[in-house]
PDB file of N, CA and C in Angstrom:
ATOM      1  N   UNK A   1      11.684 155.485 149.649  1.00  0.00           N
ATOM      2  CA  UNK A   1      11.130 154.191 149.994  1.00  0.00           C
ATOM      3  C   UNK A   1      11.290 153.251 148.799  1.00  0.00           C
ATOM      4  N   UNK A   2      11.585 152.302 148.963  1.00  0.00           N
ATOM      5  CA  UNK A   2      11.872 151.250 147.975  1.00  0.00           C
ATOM      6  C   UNK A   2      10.341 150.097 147.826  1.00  0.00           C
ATOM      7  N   UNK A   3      10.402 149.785 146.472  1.00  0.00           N
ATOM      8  CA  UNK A   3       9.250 149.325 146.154  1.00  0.00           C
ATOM      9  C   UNK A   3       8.508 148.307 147.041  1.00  0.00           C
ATOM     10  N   UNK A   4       9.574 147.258 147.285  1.00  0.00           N
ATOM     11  CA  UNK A   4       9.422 146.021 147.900  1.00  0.00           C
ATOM     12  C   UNK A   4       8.751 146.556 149.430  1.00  0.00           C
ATOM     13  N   UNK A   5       9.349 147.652 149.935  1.00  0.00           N
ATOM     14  CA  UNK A   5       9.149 148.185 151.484  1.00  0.00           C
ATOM     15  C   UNK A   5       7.292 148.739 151.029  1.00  0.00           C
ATOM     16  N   UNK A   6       7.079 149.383 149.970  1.00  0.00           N
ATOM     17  CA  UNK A   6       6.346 149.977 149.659  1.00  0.00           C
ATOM     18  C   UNK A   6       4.945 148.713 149.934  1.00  0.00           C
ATOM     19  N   UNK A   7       5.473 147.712 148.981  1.00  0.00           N
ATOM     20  CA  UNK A   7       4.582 146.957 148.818  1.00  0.00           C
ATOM     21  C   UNK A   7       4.355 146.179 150.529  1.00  0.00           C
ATOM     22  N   UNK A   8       5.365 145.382 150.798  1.00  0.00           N
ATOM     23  CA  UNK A   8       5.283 145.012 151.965  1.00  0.00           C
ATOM     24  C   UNK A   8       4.144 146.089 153.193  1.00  0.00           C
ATOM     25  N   UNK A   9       4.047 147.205 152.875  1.00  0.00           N
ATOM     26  CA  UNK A   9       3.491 147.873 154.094  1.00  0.00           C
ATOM     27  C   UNK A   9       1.864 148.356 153.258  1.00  0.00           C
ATOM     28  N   UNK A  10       2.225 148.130 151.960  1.00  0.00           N
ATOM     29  CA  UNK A  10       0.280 147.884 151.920  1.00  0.00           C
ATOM     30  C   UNK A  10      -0.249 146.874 152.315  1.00  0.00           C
ATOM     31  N   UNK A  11       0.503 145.500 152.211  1.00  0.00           N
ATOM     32  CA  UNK A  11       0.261 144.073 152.385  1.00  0.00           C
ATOM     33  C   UNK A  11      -0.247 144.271 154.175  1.00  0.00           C
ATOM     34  N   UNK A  12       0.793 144.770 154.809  1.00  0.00           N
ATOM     35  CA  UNK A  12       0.526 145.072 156.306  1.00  0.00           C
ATOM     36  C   UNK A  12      -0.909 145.645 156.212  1.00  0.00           C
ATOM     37  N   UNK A  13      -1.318 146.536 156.135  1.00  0.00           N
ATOM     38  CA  UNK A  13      -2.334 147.610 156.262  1.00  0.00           C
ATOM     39  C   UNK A  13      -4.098 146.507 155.682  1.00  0.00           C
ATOM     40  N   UNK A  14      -3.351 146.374 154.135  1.00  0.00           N
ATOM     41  CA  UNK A  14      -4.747 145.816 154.168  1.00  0.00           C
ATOM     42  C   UNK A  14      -5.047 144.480 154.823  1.00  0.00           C
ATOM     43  N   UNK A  15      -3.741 143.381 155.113  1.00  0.00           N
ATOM     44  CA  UNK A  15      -4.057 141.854 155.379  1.00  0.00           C
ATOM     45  C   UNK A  15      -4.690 141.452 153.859  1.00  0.00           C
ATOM     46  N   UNK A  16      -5.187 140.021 154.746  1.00  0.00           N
ATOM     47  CA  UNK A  16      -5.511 139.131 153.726  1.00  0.00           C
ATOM     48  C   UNK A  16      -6.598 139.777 152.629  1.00  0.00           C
ATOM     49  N   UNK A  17      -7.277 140.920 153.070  1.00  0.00           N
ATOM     50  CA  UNK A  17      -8.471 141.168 152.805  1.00  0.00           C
ATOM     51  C   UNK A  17      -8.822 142.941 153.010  1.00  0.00           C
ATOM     52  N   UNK A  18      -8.229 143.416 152.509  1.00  0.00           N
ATOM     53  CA  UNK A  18      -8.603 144.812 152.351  1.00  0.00           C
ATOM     54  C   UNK A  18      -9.787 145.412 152.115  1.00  0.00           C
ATOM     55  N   UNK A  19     -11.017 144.977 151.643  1.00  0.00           N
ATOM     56  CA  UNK A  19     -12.153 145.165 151.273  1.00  0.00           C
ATOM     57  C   UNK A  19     -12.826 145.172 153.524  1.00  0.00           C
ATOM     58  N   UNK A  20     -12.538 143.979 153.828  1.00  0.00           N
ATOM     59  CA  UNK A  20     -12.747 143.814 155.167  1.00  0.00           C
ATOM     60  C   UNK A  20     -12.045 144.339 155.961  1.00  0.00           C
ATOM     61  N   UNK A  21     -10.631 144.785 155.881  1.00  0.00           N
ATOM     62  CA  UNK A  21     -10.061 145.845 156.756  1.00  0.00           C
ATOM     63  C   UNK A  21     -10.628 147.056 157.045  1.00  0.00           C
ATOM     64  N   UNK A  22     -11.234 147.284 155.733  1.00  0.00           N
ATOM     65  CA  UNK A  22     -11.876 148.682 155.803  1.00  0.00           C
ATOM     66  C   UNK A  22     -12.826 149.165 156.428  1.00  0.00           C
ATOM     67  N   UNK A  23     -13.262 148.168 156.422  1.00  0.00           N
ATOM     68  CA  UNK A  23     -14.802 147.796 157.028  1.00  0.00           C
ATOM     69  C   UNK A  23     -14.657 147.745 158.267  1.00  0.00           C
ATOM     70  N   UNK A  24     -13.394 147.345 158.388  1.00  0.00           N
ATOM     71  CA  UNK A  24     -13.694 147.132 159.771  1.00  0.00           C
ATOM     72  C   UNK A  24     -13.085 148.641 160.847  1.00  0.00           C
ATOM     73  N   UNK A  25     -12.083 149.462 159.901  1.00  0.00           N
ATOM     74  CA  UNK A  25     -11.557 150.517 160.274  1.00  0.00           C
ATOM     75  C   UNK A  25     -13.052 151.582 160.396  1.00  0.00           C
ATOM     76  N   UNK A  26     -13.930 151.455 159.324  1.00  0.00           N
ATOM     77  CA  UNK A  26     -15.079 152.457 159.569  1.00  0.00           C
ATOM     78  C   UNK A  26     -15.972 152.363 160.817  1.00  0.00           C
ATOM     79  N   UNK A  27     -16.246 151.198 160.939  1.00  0.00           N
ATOM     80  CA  UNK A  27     -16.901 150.697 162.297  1.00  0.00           C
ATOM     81  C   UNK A  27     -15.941 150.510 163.442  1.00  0.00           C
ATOM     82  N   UNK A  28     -14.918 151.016 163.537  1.00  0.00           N
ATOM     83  CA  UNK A  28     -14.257 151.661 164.621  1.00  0.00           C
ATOM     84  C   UNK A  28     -13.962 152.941 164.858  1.00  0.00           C
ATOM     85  N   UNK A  29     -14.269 153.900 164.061  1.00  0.00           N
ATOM     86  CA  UNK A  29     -14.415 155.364 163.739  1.00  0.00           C
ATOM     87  C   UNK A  29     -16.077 155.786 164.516  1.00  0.00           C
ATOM     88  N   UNK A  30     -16.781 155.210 164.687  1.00  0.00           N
ATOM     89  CA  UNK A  30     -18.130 155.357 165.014  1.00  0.00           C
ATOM     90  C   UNK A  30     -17.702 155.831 166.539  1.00  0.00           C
ATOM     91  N   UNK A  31     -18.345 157.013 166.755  1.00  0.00           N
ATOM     92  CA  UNK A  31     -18.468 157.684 168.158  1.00  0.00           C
ATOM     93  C   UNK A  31     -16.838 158.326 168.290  1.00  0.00           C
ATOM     94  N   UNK A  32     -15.886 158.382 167.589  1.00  0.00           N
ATOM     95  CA  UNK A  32     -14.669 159.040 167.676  1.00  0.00           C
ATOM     96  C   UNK A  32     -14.702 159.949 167.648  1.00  0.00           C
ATOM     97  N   UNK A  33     -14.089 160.622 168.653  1.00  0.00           N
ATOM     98  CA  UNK A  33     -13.940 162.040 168.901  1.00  0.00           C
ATOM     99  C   UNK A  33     -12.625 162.760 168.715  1.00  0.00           C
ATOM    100  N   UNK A  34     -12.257 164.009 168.708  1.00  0.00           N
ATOM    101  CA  UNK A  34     -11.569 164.766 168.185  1.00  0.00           C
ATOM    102  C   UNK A  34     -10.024 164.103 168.975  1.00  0.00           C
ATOM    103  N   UNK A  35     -10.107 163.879 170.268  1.00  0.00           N
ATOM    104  CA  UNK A  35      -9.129 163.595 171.041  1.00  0.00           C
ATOM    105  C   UNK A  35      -8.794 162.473 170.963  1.00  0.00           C
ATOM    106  N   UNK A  36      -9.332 161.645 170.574  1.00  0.00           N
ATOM    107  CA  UNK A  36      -9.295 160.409 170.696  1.00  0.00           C
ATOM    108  C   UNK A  36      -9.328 159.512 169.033  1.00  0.00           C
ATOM    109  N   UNK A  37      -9.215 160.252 168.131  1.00  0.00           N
ATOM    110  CA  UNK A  37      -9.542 159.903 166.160  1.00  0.00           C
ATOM    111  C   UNK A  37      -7.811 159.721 165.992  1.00  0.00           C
ATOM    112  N   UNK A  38      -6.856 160.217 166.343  1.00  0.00           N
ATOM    113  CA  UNK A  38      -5.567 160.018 166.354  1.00  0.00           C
ATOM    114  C   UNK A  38      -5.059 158.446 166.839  1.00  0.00           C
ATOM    115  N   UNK A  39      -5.378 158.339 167.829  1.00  0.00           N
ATOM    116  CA  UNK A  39      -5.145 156.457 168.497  1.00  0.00           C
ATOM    117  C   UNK A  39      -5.492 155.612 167.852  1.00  0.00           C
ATOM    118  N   UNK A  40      -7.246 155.667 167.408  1.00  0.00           N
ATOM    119  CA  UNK A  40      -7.972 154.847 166.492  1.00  0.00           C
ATOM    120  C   UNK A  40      -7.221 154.516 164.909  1.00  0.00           C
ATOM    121  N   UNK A  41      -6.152 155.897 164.628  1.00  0.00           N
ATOM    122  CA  UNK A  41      -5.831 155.709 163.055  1.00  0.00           C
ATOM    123  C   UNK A  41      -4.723 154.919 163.413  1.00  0.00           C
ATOM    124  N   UNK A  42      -4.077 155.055 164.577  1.00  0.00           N
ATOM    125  CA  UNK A  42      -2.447 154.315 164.364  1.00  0.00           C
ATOM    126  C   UNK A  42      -3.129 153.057 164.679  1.00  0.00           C
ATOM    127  N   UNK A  43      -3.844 152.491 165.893  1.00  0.00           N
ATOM    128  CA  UNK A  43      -4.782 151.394 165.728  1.00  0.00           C
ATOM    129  C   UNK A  43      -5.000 150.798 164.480  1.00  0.00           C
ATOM    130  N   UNK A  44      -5.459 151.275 163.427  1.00  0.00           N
ATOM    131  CA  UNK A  44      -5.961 150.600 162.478  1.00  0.00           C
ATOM    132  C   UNK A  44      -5.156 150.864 161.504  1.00  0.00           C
ATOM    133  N   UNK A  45      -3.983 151.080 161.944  1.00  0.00           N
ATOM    134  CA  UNK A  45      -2.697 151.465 160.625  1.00  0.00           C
ATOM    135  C   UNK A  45      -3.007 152.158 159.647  1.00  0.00           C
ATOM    136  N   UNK A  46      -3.385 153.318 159.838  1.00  0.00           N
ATOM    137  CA  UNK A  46      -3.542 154.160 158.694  1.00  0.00           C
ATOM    138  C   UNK A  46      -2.424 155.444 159.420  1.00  0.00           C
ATOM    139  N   UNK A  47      -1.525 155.638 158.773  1.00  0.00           N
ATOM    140  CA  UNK A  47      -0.475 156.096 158.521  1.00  0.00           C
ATOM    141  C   UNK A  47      -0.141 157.004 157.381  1.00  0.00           C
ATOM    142  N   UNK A  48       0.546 157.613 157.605  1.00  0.00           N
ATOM    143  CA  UNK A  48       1.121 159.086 156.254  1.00  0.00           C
ATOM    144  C   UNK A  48       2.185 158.006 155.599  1.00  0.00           C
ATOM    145  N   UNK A  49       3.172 157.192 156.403  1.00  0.00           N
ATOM    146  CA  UNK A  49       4.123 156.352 155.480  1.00  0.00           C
ATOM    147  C   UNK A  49       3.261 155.041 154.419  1.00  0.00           C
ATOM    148  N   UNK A  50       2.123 154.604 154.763  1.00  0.00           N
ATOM    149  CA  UNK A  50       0.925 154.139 153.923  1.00  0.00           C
ATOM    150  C   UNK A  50       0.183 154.532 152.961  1.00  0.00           C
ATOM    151  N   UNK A  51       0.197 155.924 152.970  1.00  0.00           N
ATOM    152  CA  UNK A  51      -0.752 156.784 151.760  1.00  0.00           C
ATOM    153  C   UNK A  51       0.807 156.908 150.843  1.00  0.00           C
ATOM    154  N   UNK A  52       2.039 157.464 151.366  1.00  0.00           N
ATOM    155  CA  UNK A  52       3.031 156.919 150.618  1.00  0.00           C
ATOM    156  C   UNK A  52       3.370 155.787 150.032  1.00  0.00           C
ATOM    157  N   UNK A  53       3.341 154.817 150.718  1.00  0.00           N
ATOM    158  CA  UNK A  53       3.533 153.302 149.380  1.00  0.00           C
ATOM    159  C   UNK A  53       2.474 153.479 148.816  1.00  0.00           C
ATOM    160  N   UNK A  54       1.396 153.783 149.023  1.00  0.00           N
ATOM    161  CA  UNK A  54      -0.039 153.567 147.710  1.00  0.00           C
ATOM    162  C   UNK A  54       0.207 154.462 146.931  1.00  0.00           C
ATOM    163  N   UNK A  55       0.454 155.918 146.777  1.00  0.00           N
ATOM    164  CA  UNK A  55       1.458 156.959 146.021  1.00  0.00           C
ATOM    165  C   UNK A  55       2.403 155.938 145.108  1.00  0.00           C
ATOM    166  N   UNK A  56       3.523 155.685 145.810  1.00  0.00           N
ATOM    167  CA  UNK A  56       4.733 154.839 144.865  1.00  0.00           C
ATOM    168  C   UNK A  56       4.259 153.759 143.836  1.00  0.00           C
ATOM    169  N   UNK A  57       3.951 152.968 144.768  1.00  0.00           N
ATOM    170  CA  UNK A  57       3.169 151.511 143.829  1.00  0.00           C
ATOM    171  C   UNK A  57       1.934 152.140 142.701  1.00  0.00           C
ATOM    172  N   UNK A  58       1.485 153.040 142.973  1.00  0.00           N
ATOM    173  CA  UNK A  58       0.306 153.526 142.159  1.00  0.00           C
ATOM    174  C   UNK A  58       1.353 154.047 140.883  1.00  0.00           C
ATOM    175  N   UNK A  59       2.202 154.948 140.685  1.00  0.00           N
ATOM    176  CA  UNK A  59       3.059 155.492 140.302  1.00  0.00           C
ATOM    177  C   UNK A  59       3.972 154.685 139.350  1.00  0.00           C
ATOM    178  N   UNK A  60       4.692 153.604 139.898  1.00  0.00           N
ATOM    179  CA  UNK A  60       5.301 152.175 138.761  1.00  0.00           C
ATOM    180  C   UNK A  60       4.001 151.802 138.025  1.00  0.00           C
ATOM    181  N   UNK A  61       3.064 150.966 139.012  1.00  0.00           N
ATOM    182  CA  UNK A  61       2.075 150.494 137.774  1.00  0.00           C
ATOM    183  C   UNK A  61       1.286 151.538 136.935  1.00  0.00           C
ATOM    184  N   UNK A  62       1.807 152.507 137.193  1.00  0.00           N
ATOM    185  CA  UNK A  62       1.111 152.932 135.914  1.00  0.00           C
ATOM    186  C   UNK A  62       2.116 152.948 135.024  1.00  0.00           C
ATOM    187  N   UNK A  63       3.402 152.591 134.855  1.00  0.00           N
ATOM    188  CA  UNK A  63       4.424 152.340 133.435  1.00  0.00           C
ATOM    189  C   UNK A  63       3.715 150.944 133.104  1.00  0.00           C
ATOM    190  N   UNK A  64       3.032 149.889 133.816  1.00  0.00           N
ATOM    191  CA  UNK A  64       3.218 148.729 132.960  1.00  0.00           C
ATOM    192  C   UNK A  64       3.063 148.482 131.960  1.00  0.00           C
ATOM    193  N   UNK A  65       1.729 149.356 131.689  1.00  0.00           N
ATOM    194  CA  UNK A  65       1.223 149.272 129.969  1.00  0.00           C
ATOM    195  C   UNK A  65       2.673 150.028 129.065  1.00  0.00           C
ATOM    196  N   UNK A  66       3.563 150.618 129.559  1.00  0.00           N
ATOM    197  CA  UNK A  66       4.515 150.865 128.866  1.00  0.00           C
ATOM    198  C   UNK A  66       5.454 149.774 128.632  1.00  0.00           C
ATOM    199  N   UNK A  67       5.579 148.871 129.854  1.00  0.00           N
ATOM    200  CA  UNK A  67       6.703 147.972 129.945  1.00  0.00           C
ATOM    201  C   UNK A  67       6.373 147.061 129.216  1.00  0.00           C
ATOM    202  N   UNK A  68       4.580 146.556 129.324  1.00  0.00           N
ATOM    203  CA  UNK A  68       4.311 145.114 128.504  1.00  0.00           C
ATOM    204  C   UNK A  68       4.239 145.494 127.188  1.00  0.00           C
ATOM    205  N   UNK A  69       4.347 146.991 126.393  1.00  0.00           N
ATOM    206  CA  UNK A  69       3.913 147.206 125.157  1.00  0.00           C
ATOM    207  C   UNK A  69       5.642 146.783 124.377  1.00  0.00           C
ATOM    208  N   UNK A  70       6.582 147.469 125.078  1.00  0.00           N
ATOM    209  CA  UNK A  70       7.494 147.352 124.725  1.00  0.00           C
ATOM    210  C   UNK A  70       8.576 146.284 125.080  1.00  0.00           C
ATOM    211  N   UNK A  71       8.361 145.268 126.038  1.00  0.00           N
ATOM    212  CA  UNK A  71       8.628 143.947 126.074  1.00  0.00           C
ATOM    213  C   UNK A  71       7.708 143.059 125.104  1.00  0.00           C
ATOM    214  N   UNK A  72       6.729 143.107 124.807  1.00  0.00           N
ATOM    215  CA  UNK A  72       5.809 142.294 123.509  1.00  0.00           C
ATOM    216  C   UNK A  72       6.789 142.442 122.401  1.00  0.00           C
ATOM    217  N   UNK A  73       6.826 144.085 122.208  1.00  0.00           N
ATOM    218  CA  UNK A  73       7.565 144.118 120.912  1.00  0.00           C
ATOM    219  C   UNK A  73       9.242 143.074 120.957  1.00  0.00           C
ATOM    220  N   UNK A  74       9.839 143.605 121.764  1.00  0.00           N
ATOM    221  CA  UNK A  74      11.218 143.213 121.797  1.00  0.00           C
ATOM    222  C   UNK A  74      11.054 141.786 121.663  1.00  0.00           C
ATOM    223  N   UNK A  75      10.460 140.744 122.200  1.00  0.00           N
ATOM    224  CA  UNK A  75      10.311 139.127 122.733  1.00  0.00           C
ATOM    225  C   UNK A  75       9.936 138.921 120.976  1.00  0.00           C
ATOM    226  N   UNK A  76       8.885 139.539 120.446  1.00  0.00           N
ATOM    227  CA  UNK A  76       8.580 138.803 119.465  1.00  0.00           C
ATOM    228  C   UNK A  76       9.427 138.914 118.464  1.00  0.00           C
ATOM    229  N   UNK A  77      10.656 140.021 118.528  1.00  0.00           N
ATOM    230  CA  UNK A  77      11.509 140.082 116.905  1.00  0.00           C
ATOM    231  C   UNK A  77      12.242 139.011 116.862  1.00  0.00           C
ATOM    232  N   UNK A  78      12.751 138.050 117.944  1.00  0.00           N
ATOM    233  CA  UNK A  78      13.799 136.794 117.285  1.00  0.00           C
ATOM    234  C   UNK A  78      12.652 136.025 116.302  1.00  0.00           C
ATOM    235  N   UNK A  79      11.165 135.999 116.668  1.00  0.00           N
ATOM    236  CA  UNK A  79      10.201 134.644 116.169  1.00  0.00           C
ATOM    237  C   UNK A  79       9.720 135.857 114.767  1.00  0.00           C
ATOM    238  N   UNK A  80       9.684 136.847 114.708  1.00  0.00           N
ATOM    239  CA  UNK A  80       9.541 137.405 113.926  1.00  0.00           C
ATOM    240  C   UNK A  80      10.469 138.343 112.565  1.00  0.00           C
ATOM    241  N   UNK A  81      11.168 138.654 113.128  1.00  0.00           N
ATOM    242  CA  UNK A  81      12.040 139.870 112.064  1.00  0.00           C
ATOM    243  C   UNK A  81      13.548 138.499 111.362  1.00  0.00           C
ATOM    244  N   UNK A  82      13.166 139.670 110.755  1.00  0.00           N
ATOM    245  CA  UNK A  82      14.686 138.757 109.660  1.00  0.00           C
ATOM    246  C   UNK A  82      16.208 139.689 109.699  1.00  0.00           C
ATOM    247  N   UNK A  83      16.754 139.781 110.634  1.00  0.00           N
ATOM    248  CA  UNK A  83      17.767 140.470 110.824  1.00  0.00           C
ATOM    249  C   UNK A  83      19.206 140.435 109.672  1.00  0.00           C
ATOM    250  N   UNK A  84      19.621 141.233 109.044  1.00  0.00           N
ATOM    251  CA  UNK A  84      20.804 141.307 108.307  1.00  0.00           C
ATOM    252  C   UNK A  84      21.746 142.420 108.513  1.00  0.00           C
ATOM    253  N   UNK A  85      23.109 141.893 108.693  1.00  0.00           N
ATOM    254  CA  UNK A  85      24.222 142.714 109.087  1.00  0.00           C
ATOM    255  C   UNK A  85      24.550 143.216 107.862  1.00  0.00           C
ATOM    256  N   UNK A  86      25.030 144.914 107.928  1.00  0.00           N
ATOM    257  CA  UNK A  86      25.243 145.359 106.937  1.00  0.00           C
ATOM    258  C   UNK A  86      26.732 144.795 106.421  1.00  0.00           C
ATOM    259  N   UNK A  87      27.348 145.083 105.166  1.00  0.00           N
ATOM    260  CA  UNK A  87      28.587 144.519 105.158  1.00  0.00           C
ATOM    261  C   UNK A  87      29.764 145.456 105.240  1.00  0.00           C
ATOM    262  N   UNK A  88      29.593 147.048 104.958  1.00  0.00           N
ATOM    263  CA  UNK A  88      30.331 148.198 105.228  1.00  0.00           C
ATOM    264  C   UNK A  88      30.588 148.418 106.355  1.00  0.00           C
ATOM    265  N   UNK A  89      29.781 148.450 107.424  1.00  0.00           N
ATOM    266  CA  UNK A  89      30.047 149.122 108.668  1.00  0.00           C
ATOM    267  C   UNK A  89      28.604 148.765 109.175  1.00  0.00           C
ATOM    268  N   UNK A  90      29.307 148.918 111.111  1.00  0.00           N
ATOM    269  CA  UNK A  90      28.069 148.908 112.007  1.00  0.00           C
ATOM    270  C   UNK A  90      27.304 149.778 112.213  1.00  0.00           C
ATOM    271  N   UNK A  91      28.127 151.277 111.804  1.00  0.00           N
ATOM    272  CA  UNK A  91      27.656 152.583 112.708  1.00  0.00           C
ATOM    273  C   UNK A  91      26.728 152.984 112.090  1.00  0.00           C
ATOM    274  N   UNK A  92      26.331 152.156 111.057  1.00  0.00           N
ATOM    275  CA  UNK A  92      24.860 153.023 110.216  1.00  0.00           C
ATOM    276  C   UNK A  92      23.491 152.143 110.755  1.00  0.00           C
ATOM    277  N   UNK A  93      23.503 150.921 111.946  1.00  0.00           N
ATOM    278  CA  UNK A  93      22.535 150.454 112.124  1.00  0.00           C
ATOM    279  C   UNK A  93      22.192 149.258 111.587  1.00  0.00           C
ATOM    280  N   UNK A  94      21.822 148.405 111.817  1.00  0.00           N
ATOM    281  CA  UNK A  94      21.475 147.258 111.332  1.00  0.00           C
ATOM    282  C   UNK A  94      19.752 147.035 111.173  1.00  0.00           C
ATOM    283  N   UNK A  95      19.486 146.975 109.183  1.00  0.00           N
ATOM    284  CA  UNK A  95      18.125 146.660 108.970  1.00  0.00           C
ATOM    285  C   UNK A  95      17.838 145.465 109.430  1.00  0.00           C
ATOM    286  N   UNK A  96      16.324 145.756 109.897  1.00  0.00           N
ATOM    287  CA  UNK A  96      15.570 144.795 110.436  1.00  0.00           C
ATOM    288  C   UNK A  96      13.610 144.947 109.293  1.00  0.00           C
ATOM    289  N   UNK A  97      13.811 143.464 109.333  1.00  0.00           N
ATOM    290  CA  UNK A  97      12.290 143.547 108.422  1.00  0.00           C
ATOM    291  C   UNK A  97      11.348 142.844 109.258  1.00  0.00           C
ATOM    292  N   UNK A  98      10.272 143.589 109.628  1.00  0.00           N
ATOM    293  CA  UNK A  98       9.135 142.934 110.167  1.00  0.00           C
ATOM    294  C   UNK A  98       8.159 142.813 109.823  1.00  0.00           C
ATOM    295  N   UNK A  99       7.696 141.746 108.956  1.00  0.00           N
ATOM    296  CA  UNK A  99       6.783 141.581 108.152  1.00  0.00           C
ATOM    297  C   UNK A  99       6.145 142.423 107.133  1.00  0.00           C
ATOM    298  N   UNK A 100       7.543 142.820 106.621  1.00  0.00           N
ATOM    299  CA  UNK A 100       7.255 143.572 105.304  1.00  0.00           C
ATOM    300  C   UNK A 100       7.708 145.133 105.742  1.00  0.00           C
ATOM    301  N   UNK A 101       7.687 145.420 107.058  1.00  0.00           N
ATOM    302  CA  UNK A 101       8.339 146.601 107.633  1.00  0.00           C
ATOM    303  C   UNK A 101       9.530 146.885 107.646  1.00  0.00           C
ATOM    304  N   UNK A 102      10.481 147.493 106.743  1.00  0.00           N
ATOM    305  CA  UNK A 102      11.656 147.252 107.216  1.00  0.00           C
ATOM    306  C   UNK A 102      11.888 148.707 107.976  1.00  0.00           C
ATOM    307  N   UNK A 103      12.702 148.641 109.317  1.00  0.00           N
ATOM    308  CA  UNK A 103      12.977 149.508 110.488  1.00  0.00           C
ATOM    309  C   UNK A 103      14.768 149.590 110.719  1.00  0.00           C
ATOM    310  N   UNK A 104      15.082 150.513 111.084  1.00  0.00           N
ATOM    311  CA  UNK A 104      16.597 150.476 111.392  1.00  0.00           C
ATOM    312  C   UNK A 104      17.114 150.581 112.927  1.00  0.00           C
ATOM    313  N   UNK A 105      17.715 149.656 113.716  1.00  0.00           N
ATOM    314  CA  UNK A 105      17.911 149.914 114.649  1.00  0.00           C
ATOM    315  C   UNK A 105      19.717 150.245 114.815  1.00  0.00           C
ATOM    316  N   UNK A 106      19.582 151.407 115.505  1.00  0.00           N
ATOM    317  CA  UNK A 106      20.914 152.337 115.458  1.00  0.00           C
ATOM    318  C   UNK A 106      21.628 151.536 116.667  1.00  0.00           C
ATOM    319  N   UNK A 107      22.873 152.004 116.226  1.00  0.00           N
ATOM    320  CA  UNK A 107      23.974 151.388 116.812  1.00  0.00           C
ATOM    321  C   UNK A 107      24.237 152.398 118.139  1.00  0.00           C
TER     322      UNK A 107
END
């Protein structure tokens, strides 16, 4: 399943208002019986392909704190680091100083 599909079919499920979907799925569960609790779920779109996009999407956002830690870093070295090309060769990396840090990024 692809993210966008993922997302699109929580958007379905909860509407504008997921807090009130829910609400409203529990108070249609009232007096459901064994034969009849199957109709009520496709009724109220609760689905196995739904607990899957909340799986997926749950799953990416949890990299973000990876993505924004390491997009912060990258965005800030043009306003920050003082880049110098070595004059021998590339293949040893080019120092970079970041505020007094100097770091080597490999070729």
């Amino acid at each position: 399943m692809e993210l966008s599909d993922a997302v699109s079919s929580l958007q379905q499920f909860g509407g504008a208002d997921l807090t009130k979907h829910l609400a409203t799925v529990e108070v249609s569960l009232i007096g459901v019986t064994k034969n009849t609790c199957a109709n009520v779920l496709v009724h109220c779109g609760a689905q196995n392909d739904v607990l899957a996009a909340a799986g997926l999407v749950k799953q990416i956002a949890g990299q973000i704190n990876v993505v924004i830690h390491a997009l912060g870093i990258l965005l800030c070295l043009p306003a920050h680091a003082k880049i110098s090309l070595p004059s021998r060769t590339f293949l040893r990396g080019w120092p970079i100083s970041l505020n007094g840090c100097n770091i080597r990024v490999g070729c």
